[in-house]
C-alpha atoms as a PDB file:
ATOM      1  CA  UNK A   1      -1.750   6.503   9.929  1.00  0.00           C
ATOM      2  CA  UNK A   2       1.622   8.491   9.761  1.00  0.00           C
ATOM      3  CA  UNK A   3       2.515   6.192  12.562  1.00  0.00           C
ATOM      4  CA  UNK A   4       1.945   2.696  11.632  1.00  0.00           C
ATOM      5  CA  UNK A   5       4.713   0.899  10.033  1.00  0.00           C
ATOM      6  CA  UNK A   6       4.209  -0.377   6.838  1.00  0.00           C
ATOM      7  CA  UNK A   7       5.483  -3.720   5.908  1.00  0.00           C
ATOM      8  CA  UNK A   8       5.123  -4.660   2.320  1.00  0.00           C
ATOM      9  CA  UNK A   9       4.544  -8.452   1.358  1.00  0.00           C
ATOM     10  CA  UNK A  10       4.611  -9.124  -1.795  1.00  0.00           C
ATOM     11  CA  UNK A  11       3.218  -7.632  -5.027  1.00  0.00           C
ATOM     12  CA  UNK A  12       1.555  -9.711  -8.036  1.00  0.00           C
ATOM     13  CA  UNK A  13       1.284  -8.226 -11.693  1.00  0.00           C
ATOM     14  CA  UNK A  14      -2.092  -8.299 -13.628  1.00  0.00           C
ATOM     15  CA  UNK A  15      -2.113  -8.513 -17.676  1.00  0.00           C
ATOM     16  CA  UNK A  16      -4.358  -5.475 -17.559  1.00  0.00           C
ATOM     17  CA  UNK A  17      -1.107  -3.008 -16.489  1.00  0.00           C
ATOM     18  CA  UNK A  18      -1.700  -3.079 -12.476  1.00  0.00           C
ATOM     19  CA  UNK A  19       0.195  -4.612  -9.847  1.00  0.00           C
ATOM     20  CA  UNK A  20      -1.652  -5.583  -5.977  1.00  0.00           C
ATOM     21  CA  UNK A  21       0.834  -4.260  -3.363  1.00  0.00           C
ATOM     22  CA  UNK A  22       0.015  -6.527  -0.506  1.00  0.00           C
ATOM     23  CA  UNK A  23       1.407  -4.938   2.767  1.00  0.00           C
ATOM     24  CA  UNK A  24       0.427  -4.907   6.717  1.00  0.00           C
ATOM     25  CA  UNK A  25       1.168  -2.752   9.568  1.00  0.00           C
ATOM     26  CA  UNK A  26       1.288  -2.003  12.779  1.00  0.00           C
ATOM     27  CA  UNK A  27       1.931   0.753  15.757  1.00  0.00           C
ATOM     28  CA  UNK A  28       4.742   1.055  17.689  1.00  0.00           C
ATOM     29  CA  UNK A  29       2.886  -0.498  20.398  1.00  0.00           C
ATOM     30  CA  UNK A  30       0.841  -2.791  18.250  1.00  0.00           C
ATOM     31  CA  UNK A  31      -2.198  -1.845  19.268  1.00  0.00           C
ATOM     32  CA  UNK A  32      -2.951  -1.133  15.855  1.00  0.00           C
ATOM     33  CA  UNK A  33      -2.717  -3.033  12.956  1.00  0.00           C
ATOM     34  CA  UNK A  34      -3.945  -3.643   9.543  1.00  0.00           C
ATOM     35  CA  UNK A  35      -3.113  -5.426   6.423  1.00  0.00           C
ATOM     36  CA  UNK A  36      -4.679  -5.954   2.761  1.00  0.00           C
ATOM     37  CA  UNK A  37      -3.999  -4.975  -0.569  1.00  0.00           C
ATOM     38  CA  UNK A  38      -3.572  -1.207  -2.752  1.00  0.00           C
ATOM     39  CA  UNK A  39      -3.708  -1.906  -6.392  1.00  0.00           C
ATOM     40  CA  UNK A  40      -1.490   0.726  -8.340  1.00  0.00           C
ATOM     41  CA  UNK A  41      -0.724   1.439 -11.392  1.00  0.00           C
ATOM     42  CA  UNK A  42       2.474  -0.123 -13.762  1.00  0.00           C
ATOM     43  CA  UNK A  43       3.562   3.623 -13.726  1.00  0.00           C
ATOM     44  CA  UNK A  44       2.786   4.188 -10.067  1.00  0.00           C
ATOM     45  CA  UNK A  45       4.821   1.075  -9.350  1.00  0.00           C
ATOM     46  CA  UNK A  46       7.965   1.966 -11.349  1.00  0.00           C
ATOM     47  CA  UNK A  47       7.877   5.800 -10.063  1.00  0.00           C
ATOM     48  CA  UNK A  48       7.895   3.829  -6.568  1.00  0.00           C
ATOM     49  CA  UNK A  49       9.673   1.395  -6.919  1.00  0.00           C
ATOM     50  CA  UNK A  50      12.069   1.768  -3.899  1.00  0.00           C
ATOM     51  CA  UNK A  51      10.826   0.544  -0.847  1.00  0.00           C
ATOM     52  CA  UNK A  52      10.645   3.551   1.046  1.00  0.00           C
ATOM     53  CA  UNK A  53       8.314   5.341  -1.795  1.00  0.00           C
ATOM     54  CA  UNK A  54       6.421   2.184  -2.533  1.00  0.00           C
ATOM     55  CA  UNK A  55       5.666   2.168   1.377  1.00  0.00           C
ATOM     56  CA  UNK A  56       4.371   5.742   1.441  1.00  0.00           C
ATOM     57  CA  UNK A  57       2.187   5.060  -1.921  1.00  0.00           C
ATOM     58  CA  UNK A  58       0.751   1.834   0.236  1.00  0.00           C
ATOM     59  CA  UNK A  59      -0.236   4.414   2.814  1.00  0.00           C
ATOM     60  CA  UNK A  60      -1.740   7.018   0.645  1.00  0.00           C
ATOM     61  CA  UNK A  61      -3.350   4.719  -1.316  1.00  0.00           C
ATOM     62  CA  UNK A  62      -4.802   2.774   1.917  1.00  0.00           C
ATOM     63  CA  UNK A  63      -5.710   5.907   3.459  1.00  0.00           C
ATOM     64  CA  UNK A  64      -8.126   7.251   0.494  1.00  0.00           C
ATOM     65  CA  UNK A  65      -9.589   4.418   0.352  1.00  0.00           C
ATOM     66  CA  UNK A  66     -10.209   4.291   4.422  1.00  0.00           C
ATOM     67  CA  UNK A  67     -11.500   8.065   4.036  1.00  0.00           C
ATOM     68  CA  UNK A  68     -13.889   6.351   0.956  1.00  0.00           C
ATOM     69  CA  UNK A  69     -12.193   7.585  -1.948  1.00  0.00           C
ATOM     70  CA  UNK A  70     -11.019   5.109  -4.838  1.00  0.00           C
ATOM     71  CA  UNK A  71     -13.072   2.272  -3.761  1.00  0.00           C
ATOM     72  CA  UNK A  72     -11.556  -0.605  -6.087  1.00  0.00           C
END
């Protein structure tokens, strides 16, 4: 997934301290694409806040939870 670009779309904030990181992505040759949600953490979000780390959280979070980890 090192290879899909990750697009992030918007991000909502829960009462209960966790913020839903909606994002979709693609391949270079869009052949390839996905989009969804990765729920995170106040402190994840704020130690990734930048959009470069929050878009490699969205794909480590999205990849555990494709490999079946983290299931939320």
């Amino acid at each position: 997934m090192n290879n899909v670009e990750i697009r992030v779309q918007s991000i909502q904030f829960s009462d209960d301290n966790t913020a839903r990181i909606n994002f979709s992505g693609a391949d270079s040759e869009r052949q390839i694409n996905i989009s969804g949600y990765v729920a995170v953490t106040i402190e994840e979000y704020e130690a990734n806040s930048q959009m470069e780390l929050m878009k490699d959280l969205v794909r480590q979070k999205a990849v555990e939870h494709l490999n079946g980890g983290n299931n939320e």
